[in-house]
Protein backbone atom coordinates (compact mmCIF):
# COMPACT_ATOMS: atom_id res chain seq x y z
CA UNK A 1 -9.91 10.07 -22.62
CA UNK A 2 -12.44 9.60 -19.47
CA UNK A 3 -10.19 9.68 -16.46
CA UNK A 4 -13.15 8.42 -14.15
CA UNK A 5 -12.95 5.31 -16.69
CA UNK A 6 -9.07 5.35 -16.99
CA UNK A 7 -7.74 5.65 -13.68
CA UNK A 8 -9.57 2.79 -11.74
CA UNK A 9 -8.53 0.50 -14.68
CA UNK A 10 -5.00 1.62 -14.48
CA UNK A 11 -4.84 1.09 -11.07
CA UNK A 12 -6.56 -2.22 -11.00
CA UNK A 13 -3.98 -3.66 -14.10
CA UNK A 14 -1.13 -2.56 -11.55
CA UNK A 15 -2.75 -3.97 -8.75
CA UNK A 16 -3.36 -7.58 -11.13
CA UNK A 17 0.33 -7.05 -12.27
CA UNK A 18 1.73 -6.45 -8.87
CA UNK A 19 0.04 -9.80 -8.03
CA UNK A 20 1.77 -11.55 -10.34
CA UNK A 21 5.16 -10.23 -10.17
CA UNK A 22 4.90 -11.11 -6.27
CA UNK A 23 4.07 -14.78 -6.45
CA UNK A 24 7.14 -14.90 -8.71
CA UNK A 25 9.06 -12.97 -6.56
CA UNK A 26 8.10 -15.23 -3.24
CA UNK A 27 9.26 -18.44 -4.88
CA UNK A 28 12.50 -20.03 -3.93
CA UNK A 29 13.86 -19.47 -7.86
CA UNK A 30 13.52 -18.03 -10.89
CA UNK A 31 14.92 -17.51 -14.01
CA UNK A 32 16.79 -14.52 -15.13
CA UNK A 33 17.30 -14.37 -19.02
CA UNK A 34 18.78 -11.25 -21.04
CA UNK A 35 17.67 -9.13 -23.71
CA UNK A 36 19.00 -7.99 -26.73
CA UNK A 37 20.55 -4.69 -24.95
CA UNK A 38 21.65 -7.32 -22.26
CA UNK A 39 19.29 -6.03 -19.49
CA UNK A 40 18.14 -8.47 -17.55
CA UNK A 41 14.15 -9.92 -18.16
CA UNK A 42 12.58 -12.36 -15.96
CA UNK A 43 8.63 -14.52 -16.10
CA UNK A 44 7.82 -11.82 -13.58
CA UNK A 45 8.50 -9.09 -16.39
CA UNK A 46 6.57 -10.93 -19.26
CA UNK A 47 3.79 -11.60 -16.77
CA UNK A 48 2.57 -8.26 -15.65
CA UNK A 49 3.33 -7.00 -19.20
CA UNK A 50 0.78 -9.91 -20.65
CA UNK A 51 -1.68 -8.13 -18.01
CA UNK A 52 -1.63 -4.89 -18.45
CA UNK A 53 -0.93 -4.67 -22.29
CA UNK A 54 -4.02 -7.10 -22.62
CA UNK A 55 -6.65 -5.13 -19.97
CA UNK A 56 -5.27 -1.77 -21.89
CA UNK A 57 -5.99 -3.34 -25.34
CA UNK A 58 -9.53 -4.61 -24.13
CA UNK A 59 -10.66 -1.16 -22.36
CA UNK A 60 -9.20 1.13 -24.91
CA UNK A 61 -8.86 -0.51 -27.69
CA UNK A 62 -8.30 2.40 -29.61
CA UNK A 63 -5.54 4.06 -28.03
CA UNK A 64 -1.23 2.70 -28.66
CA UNK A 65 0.25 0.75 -25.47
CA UNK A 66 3.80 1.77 -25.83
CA UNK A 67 5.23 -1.15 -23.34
CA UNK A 68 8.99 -2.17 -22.53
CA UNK A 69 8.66 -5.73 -22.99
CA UNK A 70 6.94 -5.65 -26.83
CA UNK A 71 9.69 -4.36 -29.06
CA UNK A 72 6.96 -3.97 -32.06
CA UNK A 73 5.35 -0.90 -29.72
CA UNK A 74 8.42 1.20 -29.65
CA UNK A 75 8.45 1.99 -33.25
CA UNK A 76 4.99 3.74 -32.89
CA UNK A 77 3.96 6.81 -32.50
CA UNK A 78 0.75 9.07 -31.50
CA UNK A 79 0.05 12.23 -30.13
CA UNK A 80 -1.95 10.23 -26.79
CA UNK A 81 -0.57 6.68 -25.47
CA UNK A 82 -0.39 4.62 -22.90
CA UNK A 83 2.97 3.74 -21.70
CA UNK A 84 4.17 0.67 -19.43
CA UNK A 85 7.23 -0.12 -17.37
CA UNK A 86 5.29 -3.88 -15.87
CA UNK A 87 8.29 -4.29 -13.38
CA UNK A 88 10.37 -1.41 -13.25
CA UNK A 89 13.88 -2.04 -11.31
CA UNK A 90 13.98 -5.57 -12.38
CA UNK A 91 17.62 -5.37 -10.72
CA UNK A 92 16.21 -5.05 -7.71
CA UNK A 93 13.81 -7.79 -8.18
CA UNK A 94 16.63 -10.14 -9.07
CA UNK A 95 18.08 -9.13 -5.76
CA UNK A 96 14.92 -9.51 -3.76
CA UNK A 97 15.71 -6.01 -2.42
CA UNK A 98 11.83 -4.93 -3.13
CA UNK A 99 12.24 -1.54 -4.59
CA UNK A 100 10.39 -2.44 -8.07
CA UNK A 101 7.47 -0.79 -9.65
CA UNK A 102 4.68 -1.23 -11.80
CA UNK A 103 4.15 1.66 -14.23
CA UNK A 104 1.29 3.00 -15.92
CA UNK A 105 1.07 6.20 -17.52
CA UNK A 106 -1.45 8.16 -20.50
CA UNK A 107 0.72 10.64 -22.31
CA UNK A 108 -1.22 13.80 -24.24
CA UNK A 109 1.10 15.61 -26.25
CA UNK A 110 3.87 15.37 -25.17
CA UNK A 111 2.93 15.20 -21.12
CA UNK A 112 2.37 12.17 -19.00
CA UNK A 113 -1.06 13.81 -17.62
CA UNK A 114 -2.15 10.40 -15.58
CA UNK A 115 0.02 7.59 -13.91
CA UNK A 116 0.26 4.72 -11.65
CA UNK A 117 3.41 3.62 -9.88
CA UNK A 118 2.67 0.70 -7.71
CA UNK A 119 5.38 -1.12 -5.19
CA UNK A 120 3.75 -4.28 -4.55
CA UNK A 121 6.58 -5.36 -2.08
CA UNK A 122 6.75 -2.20 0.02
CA UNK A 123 2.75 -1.90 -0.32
CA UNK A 124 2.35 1.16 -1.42
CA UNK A 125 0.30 2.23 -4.19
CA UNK A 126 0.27 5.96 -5.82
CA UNK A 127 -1.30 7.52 -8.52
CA UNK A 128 -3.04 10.67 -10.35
CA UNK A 129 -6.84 10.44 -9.66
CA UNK A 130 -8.91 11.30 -12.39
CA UNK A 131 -8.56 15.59 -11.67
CA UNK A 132 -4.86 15.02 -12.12
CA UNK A 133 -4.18 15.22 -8.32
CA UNK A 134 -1.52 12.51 -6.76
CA UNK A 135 -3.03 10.39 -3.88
CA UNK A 136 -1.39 7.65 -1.78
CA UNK A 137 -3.98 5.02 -1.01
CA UNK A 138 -3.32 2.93 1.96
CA UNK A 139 -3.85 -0.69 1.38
CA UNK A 140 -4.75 -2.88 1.88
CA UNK A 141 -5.60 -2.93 -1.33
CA UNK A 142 -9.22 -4.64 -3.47
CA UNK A 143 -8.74 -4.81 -7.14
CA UNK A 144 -12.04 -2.99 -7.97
CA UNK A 145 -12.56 -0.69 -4.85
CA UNK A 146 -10.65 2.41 -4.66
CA UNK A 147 -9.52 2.37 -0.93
CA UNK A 148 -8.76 5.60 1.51
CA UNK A 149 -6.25 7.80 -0.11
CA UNK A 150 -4.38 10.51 0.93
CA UNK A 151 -3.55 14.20 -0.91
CA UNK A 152 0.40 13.53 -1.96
CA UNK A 153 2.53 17.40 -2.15
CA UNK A 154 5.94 18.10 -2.73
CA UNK A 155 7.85 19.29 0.31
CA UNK A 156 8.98 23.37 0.58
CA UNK A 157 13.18 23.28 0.43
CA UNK A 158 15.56 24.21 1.96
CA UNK A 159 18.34 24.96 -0.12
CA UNK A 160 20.62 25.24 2.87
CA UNK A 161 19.52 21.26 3.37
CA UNK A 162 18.25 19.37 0.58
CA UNK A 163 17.04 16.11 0.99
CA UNK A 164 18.30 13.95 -2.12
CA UNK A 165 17.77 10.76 -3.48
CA UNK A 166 19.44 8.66 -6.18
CA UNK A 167 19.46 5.93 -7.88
CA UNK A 168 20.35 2.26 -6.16
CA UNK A 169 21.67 0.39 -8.79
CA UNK A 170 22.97 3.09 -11.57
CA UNK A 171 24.96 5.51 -9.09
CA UNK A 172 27.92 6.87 -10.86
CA UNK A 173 30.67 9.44 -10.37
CA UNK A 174 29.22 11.87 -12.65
CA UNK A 175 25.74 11.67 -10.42
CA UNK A 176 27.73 12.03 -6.70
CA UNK A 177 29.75 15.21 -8.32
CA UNK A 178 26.04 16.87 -9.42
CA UNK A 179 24.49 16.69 -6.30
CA UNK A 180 28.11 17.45 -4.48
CA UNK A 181 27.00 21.13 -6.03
CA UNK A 182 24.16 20.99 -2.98
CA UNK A 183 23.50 21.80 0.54
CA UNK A 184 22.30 18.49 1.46
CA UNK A 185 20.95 17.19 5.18
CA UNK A 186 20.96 13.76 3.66
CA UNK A 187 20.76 11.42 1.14
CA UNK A 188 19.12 8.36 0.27
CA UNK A 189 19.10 5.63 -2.43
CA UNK A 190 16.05 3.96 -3.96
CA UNK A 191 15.36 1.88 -6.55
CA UNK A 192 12.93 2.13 -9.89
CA UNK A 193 10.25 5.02 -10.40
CA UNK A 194 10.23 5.47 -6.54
CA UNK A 195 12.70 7.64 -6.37
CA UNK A 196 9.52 10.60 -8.08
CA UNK A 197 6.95 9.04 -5.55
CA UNK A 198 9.36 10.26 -2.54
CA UNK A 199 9.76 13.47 -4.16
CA UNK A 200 6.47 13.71 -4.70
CA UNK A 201 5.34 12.71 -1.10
CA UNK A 202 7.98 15.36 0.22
CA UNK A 203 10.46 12.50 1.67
CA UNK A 204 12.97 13.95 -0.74
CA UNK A 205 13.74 17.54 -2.48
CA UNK A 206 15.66 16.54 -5.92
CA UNK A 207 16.41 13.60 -7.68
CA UNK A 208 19.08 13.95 -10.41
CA UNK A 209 19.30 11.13 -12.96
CA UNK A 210 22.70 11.18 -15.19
CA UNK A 211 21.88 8.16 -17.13
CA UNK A 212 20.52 5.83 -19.74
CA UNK A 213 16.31 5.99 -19.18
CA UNK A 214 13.57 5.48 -21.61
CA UNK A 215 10.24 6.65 -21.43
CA UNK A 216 8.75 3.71 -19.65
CA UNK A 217 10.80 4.21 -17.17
CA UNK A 218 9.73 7.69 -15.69
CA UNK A 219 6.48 8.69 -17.64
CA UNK A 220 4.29 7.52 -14.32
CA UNK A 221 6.74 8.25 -11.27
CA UNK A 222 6.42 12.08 -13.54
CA UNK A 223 2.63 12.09 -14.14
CA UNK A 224 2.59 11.17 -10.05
CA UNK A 225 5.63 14.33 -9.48
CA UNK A 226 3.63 17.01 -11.62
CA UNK A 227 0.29 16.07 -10.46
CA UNK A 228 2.10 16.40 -6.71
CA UNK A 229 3.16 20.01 -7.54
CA UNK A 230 6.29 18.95 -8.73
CA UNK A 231 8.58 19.52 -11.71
CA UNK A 232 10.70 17.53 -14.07
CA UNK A 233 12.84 19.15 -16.54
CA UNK A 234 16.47 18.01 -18.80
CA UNK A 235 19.29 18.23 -17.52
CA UNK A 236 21.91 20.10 -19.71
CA UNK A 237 19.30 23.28 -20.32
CA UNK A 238 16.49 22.95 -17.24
CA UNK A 239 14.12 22.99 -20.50
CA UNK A 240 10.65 21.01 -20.03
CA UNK A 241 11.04 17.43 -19.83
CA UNK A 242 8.17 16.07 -22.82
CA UNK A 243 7.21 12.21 -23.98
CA UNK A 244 6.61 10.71 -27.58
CA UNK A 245 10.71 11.29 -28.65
CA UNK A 246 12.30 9.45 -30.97
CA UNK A 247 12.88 5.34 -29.74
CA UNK A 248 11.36 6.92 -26.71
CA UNK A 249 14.60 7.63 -25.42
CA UNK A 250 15.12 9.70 -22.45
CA UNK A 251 18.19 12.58 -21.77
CA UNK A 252 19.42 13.19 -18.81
CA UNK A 253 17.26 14.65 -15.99
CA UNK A 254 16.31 16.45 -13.24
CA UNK A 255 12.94 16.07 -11.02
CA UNK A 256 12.84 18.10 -8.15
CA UNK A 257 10.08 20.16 -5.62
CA UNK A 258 9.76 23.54 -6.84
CA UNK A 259 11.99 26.01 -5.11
CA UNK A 260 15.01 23.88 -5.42
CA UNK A 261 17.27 26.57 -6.72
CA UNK A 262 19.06 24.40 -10.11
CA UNK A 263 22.61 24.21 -10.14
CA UNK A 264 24.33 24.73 -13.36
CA UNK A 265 25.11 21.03 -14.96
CA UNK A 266 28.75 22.45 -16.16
């Protein structure tokens, strides 16, 4: 794969996606419909997935889309893929609370090497450029002109006062008696893949996720943490955290700045 090809078309196909989702999201209604796993889908979802899936399919044509919202993708398999979360947090879309993604990310064996997590309603845009190193561009943004970006890096902890951040809208019991295990200054919630970016950027030390995920749902906001400096790994054995499983289903996890000394999960 040629990253100086790959990366300005991910980015744009977020950017083209993030468009869409927003005009959705700015009108006075729309409908919310469920799945077969009864999470919630909305126009805004099928949308940016029509996007991206197609502008993937056209520019690499020989390389698998693995994408949420096409059910025929997840049975797939290859040793490099694409794979797309198009709106990412569509709870928080449904709530018009604005923490909602679009995610992009190229997996090679096993790793999500490149990715683009884009927050069209909080403008901010964040990705791998095409060394592998995670930027912040400032909008605002043009579809086909990379903009000024800035060099993203993990923060140095302070185990004595961890900065933590958690999910919004899957916060459980199980997650608040993990990160009880911490010295913490504070905590914060987000929603979607954002919750990497702010590691990434430093704004946070750890994120633990005790939950249901799939693929989609982290492979970018992790290509953005490792090409940051940062680290993702499971949760039960701090083993490497790796992409292309079975269904694409995710374990539990942990992504965190290195230097975070682990607590034990028992």
């Amino acid at each position: 794969m040629d990253f100086n090809v790959a990366i300005p078309v991910m980015r744009s196909l977020a950017l083209r996606a993030g468009d869409a989702i927003m005009e959705i999201y700015n009108s006075d209604d729309f409908e919310v419909r469920s799945k077969s796993d009864e999470s919630p889908v909305t126009a805004a979802d099928e949308a940016a997935d029509a996007i991206i899936a197609s502008g993937l399919a056209q520019a690499f044509p020989d390389t698998l889309c693995v994408t949420e919202e096409q059910a025929g993708t997840h049975a797939q398999t290859d040793e490099t893929f694409f794979i797309v979360d198009p709106l990412d947090g569509t709870k928080e879309f449904i709530k018009r609370r604005g923490d909602f993604t679009v995610n992009i990310a190229f997996v090679s064996n096993g790793v999500p090497v490149r990715g683009v997590v884009y927050a069209p309603a909080r403008g901010r845009l964040f990705y791998t450029d095409a060394e592998g190193h995670s930027v912040e561009e400032m909008g605002p943004f043009e579809k086909d002109v990379i903009g000024e970006t800035q060099a993203m890096s993990v923060s140095t902890p302070d185990n004595a006062a961890l900065m933590v951040v958690a999910s919004k809208s899957h916060r459980d019991a199980a997650t608040d008696e993990y990160i009880a295990k911490y010295d913490t200054k504070d905590m914060t919630s987000a929603g979607s893949s954002l919750k990497f970016c702010l590691v990434a950027t430093g704004e946070a030390d750890l994120y633990p996720r005790l939950g249901r995920t799939m693929e989609w749902d982290t492979a970018a906001g992790d290509a953005v943490l490792r090409g940051a400096g940062g680290h993702m790994v499971r949760f039960e054995d701090h083993t490497p955290f790796t992409y292309g499983k079975v269904n694409y289903e995710n374990p539990f996890f942990i992504a965190f700045a290195p230097g975070v000394a682990l607590k034990d999960p028992s």
